[in-house]
N, C-alpha and C. Protein backbone atom coordinates (compact mmCIF):
# COMPACT_ATOMS: atom_id res chain seq x y z
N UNK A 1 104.93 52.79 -56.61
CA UNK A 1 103.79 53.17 -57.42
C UNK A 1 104.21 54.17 -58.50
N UNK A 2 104.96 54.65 -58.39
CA UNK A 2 105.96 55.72 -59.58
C UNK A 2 105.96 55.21 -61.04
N UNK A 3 106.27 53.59 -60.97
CA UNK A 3 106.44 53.06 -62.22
C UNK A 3 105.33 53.06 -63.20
N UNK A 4 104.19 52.98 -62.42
CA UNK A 4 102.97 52.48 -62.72
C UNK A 4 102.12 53.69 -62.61
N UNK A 5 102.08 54.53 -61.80
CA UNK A 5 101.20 55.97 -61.63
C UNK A 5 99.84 55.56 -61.12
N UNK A 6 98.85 56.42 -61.77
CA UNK A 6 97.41 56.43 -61.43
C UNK A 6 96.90 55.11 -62.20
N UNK A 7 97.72 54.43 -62.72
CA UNK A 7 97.30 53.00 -63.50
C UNK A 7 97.04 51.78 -61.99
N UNK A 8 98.14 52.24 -61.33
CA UNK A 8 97.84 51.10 -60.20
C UNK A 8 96.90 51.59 -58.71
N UNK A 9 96.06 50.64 -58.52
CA UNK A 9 94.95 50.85 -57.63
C UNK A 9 96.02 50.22 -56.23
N UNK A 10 96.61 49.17 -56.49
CA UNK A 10 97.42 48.51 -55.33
C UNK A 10 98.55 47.90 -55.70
N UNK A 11 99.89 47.75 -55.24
CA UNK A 11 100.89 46.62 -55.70
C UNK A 11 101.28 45.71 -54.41
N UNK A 12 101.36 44.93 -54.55
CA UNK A 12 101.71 43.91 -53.47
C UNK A 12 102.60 43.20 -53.65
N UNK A 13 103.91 42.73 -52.70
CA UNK A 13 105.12 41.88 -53.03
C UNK A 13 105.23 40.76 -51.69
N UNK A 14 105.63 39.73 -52.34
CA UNK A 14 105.74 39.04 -51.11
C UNK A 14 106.42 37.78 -51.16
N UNK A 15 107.52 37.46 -50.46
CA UNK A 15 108.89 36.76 -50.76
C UNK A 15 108.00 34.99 -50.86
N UNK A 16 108.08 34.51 -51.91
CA UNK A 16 108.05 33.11 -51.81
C UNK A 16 109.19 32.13 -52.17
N UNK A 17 108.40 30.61 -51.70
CA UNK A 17 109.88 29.48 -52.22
C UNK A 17 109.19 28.91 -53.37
N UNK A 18 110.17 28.23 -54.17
CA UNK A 18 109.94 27.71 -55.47
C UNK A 18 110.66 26.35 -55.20
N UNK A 19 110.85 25.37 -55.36
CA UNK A 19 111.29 24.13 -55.29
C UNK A 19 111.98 23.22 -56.65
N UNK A 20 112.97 23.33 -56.89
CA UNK A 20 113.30 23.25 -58.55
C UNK A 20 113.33 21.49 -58.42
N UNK A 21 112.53 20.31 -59.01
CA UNK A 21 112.35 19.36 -58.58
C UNK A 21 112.90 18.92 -59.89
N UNK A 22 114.22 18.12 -60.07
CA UNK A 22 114.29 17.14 -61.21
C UNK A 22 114.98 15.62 -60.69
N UNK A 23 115.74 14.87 -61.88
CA UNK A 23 115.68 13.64 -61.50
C UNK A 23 117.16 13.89 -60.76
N UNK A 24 118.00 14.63 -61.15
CA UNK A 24 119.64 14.74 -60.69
C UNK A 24 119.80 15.97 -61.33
N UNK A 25 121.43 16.56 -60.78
CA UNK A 25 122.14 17.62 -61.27
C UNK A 25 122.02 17.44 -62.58
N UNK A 26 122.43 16.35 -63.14
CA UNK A 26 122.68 16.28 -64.86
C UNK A 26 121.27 16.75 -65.74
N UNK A 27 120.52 16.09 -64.88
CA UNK A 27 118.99 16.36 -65.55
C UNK A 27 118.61 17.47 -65.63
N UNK A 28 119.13 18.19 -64.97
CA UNK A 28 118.33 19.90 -64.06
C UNK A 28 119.29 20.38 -65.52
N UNK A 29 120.55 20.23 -65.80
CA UNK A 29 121.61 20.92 -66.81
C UNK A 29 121.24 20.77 -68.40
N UNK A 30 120.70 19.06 -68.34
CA UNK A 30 119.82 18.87 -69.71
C UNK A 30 118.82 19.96 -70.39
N UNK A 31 118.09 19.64 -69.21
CA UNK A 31 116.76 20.47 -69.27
C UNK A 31 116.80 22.42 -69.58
N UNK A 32 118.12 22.47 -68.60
CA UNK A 32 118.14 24.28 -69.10
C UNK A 32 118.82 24.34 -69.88
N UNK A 33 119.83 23.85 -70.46
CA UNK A 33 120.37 23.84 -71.20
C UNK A 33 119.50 23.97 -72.91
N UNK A 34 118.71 23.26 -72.72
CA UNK A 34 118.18 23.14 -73.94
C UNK A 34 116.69 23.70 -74.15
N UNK A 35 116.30 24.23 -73.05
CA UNK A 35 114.90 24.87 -73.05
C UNK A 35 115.11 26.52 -72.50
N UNK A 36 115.84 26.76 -71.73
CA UNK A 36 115.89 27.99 -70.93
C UNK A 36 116.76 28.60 -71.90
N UNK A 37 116.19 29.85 -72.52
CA UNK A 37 117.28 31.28 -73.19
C UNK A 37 118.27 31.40 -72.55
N UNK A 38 118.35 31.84 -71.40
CA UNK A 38 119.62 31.94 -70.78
C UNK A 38 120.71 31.02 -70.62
N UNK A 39 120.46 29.94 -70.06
CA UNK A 39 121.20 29.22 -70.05
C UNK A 39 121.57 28.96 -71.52
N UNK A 40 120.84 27.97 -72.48
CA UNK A 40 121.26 27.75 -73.53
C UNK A 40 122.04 28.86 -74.04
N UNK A 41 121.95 29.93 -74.42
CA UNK A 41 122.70 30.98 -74.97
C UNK A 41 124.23 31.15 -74.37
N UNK A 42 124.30 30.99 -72.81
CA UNK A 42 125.28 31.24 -72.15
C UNK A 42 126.46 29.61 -72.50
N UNK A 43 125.66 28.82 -73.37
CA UNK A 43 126.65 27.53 -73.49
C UNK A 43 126.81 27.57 -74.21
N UNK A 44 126.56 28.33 -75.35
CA UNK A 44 125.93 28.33 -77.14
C UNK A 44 127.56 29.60 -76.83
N UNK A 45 127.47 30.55 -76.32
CA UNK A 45 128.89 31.70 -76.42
C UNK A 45 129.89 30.67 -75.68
N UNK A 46 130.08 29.40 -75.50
CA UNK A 46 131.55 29.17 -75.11
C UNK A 46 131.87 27.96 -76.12
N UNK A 47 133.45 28.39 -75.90
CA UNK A 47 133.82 26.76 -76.52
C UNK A 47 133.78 25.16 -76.09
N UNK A 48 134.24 24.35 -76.04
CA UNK A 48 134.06 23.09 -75.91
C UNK A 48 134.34 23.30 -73.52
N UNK A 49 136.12 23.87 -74.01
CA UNK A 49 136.57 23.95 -72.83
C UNK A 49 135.54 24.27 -71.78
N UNK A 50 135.14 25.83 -71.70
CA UNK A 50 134.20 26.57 -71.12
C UNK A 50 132.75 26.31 -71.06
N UNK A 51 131.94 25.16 -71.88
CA UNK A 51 130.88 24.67 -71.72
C UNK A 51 131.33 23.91 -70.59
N UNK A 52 132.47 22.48 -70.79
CA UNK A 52 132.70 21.64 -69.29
C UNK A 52 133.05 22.62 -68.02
N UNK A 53 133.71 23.84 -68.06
CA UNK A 53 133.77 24.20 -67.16
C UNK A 53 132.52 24.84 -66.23
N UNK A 54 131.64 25.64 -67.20
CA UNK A 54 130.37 26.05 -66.74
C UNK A 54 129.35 24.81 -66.16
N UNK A 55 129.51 23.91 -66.74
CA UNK A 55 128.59 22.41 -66.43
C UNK A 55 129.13 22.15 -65.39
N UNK A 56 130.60 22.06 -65.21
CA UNK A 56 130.64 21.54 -63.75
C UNK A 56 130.68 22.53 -62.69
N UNK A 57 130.80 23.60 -62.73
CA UNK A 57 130.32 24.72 -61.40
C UNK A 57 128.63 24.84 -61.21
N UNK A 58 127.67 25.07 -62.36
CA UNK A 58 126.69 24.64 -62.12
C UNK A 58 126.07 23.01 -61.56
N UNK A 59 126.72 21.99 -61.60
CA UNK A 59 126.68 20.99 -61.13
C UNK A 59 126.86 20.62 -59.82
N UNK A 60 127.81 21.58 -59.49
CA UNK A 60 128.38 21.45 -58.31
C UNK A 60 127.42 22.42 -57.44
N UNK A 61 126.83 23.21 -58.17
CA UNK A 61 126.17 24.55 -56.91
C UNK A 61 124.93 23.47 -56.74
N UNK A 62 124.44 23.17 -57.66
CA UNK A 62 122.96 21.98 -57.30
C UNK A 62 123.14 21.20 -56.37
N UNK A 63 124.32 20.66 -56.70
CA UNK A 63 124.62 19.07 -55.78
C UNK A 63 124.30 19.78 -54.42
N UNK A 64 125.44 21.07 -53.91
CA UNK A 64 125.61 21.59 -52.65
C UNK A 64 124.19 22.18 -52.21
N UNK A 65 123.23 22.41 -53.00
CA UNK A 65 122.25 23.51 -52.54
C UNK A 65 121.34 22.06 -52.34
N UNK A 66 120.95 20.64 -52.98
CA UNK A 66 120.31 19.78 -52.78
C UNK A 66 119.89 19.72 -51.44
N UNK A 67 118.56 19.64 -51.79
CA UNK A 67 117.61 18.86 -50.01
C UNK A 67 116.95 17.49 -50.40
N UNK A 68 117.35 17.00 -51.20
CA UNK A 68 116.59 15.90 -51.47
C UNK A 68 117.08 14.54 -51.54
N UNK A 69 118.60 14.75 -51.02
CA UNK A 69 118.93 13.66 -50.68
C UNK A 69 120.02 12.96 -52.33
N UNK A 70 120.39 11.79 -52.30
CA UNK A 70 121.22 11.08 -53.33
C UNK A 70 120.61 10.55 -54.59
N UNK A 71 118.84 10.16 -54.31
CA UNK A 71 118.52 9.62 -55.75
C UNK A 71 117.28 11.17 -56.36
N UNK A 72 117.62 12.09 -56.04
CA UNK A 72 116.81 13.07 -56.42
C UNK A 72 117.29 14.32 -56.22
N UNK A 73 116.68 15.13 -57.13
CA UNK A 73 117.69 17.04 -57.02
C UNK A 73 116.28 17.65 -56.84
N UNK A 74 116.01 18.37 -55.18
CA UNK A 74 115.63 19.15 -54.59
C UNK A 74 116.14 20.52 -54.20
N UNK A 75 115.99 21.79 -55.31
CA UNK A 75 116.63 22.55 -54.73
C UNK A 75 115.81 23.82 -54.24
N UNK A 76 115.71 24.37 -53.40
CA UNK A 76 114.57 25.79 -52.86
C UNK A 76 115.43 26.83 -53.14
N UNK A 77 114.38 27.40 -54.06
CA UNK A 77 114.64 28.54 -54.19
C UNK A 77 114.09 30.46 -53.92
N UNK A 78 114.34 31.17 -53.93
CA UNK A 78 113.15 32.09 -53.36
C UNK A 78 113.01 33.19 -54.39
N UNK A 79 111.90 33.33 -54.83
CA UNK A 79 111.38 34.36 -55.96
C UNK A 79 110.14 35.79 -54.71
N UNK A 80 110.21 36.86 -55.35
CA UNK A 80 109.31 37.80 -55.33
C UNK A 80 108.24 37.85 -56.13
N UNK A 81 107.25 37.31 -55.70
CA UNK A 81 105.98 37.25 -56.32
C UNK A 81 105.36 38.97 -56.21
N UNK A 82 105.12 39.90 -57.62
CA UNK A 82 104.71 41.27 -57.47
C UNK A 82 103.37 40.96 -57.95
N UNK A 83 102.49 41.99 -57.13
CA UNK A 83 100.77 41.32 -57.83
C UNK A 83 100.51 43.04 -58.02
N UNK A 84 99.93 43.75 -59.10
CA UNK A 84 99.81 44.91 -59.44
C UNK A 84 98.32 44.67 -59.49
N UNK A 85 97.58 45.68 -59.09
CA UNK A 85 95.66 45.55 -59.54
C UNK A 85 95.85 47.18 -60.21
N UNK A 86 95.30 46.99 -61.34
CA UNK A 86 95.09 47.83 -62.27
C UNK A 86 93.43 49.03 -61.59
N UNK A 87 93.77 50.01 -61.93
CA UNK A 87 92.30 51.00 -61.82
C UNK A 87 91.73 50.52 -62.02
C-alpha cells in the first residue's frame, strides 16, 4: 500500500493461468514478432544470423512447454492479476 498511499482503499493479487493458444510454434513467432514491441524490437536489434538463432530457441521453448499436442500450440502460462480499488 506504500506505492499507492491513502489513494488505495484495498489491493488484491492473485496468481492466475493464461493459455497462449495459436496454430503452431511458427505461428505463435509470426504473430509476436510482428505485433508485440518486445519481441519485434528484440529481432529488429539483430542481424540475419541472430534473428535464426533467437527464432529457433524461442521455437524450441514453445514446442517443449506445449500441452496441446502435434497439430496445435497450447502453452500455460501464469500472470499476477493486481486489482487496486481506489478511495
Amino acid at each position: 500500500m506504500r506505492l499507492f498511499g491513502r489513494n488505495a482503499a484495498d489491493i488484491r493479487c492473485e496468481r492466475k493461468l493464461f493459455n497462449f493458444r495459436y496454430e503452431s510454434a511458427a505461428h505463435w513467432l509470426q504473430i509476436f514478432r510482428e505485433f508485440y514491441g518486445p519481441t519485434h524490437k528484440a529481432f529488429a536489434a539483430l542481424d540475419a544470423a541472430g534473428q535464426r538463432t533467437l527464432a529457433e530457441a524461442i521455437t524450441d521453448l514453445l514446442e517443449q512447454r506445449n500441452v496441446g499436442g502435434r497439430r496445435s500450440l497450447v502453452v500455460p502460462a501464469e500472470y499476477l492479476e493486481v486489482v487496486i480499488v481506489k478511495q
